[in-house]
Protein backbone atom coordinates (compact mmCIF):
# COMPACT_ATOMS: atom_id res chain seq x y z
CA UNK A 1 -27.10 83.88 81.99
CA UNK A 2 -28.59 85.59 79.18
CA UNK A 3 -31.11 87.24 81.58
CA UNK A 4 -28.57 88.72 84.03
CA UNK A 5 -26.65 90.06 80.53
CA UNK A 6 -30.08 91.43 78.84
CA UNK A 7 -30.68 93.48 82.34
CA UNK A 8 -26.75 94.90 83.25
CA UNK A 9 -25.82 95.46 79.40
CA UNK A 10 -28.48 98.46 78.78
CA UNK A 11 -27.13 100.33 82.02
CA UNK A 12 -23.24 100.49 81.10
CA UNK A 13 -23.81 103.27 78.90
CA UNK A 14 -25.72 105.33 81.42
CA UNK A 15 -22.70 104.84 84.17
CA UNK A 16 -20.00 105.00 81.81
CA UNK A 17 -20.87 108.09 81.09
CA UNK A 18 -21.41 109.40 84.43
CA UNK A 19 -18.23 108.39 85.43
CA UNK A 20 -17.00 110.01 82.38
CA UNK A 21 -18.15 113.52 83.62
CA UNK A 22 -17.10 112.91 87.20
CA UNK A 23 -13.39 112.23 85.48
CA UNK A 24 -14.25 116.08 83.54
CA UNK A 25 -15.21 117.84 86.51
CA UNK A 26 -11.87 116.60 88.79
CA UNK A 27 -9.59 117.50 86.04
CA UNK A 28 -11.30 120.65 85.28
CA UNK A 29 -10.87 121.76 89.42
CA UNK A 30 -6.85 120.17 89.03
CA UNK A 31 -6.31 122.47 86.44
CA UNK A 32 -7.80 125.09 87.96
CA UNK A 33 -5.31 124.73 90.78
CA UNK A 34 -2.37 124.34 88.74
CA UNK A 35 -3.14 127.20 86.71
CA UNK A 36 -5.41 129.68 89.35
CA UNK A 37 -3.85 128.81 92.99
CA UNK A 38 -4.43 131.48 94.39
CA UNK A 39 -8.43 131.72 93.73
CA UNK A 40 -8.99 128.10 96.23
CA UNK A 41 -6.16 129.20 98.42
CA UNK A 42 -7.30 132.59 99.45
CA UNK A 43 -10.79 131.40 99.88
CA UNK A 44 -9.62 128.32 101.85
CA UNK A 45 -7.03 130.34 103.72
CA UNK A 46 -9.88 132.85 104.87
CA UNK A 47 -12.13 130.27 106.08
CA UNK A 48 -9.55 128.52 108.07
CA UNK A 49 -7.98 131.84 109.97
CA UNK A 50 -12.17 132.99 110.07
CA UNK A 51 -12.20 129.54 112.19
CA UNK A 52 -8.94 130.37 114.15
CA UNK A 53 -9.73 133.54 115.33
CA UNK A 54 -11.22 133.77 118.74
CA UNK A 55 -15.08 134.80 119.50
CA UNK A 56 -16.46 137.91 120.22
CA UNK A 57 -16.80 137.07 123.83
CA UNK A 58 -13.04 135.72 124.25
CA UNK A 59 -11.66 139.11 122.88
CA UNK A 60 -13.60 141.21 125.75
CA UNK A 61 -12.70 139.15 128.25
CA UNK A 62 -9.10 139.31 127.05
CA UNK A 63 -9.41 142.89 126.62
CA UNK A 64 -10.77 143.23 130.47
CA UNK A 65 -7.98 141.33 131.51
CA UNK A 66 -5.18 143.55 129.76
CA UNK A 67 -7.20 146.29 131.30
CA UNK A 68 -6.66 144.92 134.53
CA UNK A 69 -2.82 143.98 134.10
CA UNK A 70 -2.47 147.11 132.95
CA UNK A 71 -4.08 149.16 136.15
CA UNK A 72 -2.26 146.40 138.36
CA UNK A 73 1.04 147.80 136.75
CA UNK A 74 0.33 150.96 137.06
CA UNK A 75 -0.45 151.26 140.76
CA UNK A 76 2.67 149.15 141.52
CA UNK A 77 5.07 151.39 138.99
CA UNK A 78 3.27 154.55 141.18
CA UNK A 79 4.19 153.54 144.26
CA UNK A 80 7.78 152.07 143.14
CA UNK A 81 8.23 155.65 142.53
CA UNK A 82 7.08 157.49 145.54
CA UNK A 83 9.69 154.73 147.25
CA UNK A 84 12.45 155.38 144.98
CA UNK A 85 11.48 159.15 146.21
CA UNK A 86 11.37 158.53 149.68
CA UNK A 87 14.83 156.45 149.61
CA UNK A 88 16.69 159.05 147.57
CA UNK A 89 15.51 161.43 150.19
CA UNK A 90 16.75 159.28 152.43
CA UNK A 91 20.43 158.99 151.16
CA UNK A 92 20.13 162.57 150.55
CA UNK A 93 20.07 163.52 154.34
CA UNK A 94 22.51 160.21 155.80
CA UNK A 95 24.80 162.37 153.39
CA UNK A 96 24.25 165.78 154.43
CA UNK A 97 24.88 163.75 157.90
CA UNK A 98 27.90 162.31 156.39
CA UNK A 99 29.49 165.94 155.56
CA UNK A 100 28.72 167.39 159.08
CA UNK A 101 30.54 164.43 160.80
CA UNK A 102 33.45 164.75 158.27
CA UNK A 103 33.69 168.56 158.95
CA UNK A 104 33.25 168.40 163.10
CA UNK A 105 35.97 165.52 162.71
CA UNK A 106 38.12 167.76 160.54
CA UNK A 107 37.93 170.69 163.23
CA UNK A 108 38.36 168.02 165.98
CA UNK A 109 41.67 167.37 164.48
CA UNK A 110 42.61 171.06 164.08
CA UNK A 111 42.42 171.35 167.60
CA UNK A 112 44.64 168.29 168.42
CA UNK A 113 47.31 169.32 166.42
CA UNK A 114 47.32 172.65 168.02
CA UNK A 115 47.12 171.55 171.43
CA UNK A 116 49.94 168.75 170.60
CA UNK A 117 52.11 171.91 169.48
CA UNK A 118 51.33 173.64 173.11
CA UNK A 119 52.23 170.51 175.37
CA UNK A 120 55.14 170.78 173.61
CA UNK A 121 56.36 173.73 174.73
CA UNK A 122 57.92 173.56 178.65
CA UNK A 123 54.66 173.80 180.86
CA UNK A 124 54.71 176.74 183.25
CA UNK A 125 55.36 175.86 187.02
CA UNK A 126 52.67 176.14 189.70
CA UNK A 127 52.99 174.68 193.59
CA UNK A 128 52.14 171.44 193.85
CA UNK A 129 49.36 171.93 196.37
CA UNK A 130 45.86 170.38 197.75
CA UNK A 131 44.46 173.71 196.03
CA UNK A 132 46.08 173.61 192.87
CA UNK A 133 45.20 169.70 192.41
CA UNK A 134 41.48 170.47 193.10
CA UNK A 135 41.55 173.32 190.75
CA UNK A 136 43.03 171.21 188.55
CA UNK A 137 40.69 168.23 189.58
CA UNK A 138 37.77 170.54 188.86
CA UNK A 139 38.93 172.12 185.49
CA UNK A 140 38.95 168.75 184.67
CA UNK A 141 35.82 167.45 185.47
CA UNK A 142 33.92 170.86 183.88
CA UNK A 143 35.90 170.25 180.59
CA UNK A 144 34.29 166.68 180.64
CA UNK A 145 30.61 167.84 181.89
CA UNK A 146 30.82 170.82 178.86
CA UNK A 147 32.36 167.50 176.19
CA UNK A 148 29.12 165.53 177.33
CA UNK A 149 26.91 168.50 176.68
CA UNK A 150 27.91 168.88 173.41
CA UNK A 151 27.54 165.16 172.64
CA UNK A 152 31.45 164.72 172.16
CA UNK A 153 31.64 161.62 175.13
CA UNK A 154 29.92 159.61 176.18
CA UNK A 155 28.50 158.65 179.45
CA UNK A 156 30.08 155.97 180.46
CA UNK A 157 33.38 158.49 178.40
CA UNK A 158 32.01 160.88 181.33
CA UNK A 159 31.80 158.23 184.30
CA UNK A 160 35.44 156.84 183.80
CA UNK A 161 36.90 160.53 183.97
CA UNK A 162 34.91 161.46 187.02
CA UNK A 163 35.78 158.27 188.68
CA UNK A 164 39.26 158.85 187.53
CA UNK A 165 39.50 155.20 185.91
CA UNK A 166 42.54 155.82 183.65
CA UNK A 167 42.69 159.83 184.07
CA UNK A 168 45.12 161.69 186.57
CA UNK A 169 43.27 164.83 187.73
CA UNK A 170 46.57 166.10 189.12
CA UNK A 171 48.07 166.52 185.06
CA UNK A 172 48.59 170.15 184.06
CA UNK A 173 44.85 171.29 182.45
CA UNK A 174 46.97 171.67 179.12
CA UNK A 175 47.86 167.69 179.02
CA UNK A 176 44.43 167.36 180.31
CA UNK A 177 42.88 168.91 177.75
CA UNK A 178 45.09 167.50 175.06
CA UNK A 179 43.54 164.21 176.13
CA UNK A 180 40.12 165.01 176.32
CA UNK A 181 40.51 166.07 172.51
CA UNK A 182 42.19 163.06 171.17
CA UNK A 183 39.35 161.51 172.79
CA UNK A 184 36.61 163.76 171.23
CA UNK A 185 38.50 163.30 167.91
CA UNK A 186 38.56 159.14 167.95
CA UNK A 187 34.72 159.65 169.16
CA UNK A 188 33.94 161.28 165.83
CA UNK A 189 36.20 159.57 163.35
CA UNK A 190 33.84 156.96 164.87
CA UNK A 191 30.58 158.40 164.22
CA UNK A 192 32.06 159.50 160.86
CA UNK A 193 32.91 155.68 159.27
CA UNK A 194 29.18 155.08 161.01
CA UNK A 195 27.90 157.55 158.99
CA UNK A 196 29.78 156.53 155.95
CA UNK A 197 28.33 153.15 156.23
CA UNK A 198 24.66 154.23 156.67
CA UNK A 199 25.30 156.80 153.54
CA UNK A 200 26.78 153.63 151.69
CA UNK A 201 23.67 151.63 152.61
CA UNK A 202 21.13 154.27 151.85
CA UNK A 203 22.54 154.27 148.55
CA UNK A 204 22.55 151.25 147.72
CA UNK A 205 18.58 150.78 148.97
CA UNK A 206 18.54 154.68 146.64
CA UNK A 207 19.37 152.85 143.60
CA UNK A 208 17.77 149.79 143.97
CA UNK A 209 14.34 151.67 144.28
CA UNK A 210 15.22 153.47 141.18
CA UNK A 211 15.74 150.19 139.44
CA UNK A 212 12.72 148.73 140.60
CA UNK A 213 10.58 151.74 139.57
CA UNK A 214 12.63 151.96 136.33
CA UNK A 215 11.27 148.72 135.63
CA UNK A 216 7.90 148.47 136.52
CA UNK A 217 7.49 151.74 134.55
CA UNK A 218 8.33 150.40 131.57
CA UNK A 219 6.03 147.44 132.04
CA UNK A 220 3.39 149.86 132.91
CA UNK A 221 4.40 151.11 129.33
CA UNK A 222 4.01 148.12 127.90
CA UNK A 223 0.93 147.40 129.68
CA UNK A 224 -0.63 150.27 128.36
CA UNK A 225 0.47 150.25 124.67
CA UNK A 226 0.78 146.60 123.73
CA UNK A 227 2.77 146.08 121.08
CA UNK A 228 0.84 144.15 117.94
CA UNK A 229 1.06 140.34 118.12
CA UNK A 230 2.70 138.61 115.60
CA UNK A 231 0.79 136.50 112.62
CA UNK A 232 -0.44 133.42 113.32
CA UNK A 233 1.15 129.87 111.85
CA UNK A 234 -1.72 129.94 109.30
CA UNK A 235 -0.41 133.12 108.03
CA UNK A 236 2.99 131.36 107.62
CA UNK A 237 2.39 128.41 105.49
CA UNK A 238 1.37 130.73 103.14
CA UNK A 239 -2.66 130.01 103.06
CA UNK A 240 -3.28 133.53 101.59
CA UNK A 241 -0.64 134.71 99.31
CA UNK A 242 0.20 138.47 98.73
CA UNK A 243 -0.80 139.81 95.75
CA UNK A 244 2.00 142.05 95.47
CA UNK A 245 5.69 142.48 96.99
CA UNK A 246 7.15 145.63 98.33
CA UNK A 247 11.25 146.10 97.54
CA UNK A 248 13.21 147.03 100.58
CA UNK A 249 15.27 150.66 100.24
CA UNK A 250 18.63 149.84 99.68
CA UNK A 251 19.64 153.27 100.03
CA UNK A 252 18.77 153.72 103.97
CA UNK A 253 17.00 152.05 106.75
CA UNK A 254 13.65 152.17 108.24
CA UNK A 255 13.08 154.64 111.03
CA UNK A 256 12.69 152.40 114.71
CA UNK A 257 10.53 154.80 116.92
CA UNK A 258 11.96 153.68 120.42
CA UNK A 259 11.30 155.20 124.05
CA UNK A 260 14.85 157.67 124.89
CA UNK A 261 15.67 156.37 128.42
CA UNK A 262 18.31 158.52 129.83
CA UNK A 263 21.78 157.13 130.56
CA UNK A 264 22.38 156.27 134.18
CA UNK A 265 25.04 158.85 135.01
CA UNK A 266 28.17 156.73 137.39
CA UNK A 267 28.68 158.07 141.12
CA UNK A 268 26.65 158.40 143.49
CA UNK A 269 24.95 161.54 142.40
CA UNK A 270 23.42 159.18 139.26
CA UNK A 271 20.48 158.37 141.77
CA UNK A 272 17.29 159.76 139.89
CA UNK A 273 14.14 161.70 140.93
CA UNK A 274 10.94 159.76 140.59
């Protein structure tokens, strides 16, 4: 017993005071933190984002793939605007279409009311012959050829008055032609409401386009000028401190720099150019 005591007892003083500077140097660093934070927590918080960020070789493949995105966008917002072109030329001429229908209707009219004011009026008395019937017969059937010609009837329109299905060739050529007008004039009130529809369909494809090539030009935009990404969650625990803190303006508000896009106008004239 007194051997194991005569070799332990000469080596307590040695460890005790080892342990006694081990117990100096850890309150020495906790006081440094208490009192200096921020000297360990920059240096800490540097190391740890240095380790965060990505490699060399990550960032240019990242930035050949934006570069890509971006050309990708921009071919599709190009030819999202040579469609939106192309469509509002499109509606442009269905409407011009739309007018000319609107107007030949108009003067189709005219000459129905005028013609209804004429059969009015007591019809003048001819003889009731073979001749006058085939004149009339034959006034008839030119007023329908001429109607055809010009696109105002149609063919089978043109067969059922040659074959005299529902038309009376003997009729005075005034009631005749007061006929053959009311029929020109439904035939284009037709072909007008056909046109209106295409015009209102046109249109609608018009401003769709525009939408579409509203759109992909702004992500084009984007594309191109990325905005800055926002700080990373190391950032946010608060790693590396500011050193100093800027006051806000109370008297006025920061200028926002943001892209003017122009209003879209209502009607249909709001279709824009590309």
């Amino acid at each position: 017993m007194q051997t194991v005591l005569s070799t332990v007892l000469p080596d307590v003083p040695q460890a005790a005071g080892i342990w006694l500077a081990l117990l100096a140097v850890a309150a020495i660093v906790v006081a440094a933190l208490i009192v200096r934070p921020d000297l360990f927590r920059s240096v800490f918080g540097e190391r740890i984002s240095e380790a965060a960020m990505p490699t060399s070789l990550e960032l240019a493949e990242e930035a050949r793939e934006q570069a890509r995105y971006a050309q990708e966008v921009e071919v599709a917002s190009s030819r999202a605007a040579a469609t939106a072109d192309r469509r509002r030329a499109e509606w442009l001429a269905v409407q011009e279409q739309v007018e000319e229908a609107w107007q030949a209707y108009e003067a189709a009219e005219e000459d129905v009311r005028r013609l209804a004011v004429a059969a009015a009026l007591p019809l003048p008395r001819t003889a009731q012959t073979p001749a006058e019937y085939a004149d009339r017969e034959r006034w008839l059937h030119r007023a329908a050829l001429d109607a055809q010609g010009r696109k105002e009837i149609t063919v089978e329109q043109l067969n059922d008055i040659l074959g005299h299905r529902g038309w009376d060739p003997r009729r005075h050529p005034v009631e005749q032609e007061l006929l053959l007008r009311r029929l020109v004039r439904d035939n284009l009130r037709t072909r007008q409401r056909a046109a209106r529809e295409r015009e209102q369909a046109a249109w609608q494809a018009a401003e769709l386009a525009a939408a579409a090539a509203r759109s992909l030009r702004d992500e084009a935009y984007v594309a191109t000028c990325p905005t800055p990404e926002p700080q990373s969650s190391l950032s946010i625990v608060g790693l590396t401190a500011p050193e100093t803190t800027r006051e806000l303006s109370t008297t006025g508000r920061p200028a926002e720099v943001t892209r003017e896009i122009p209003p879209a106008a209502r009607g249909r004239a709001a279709v824009p150019a590309y």
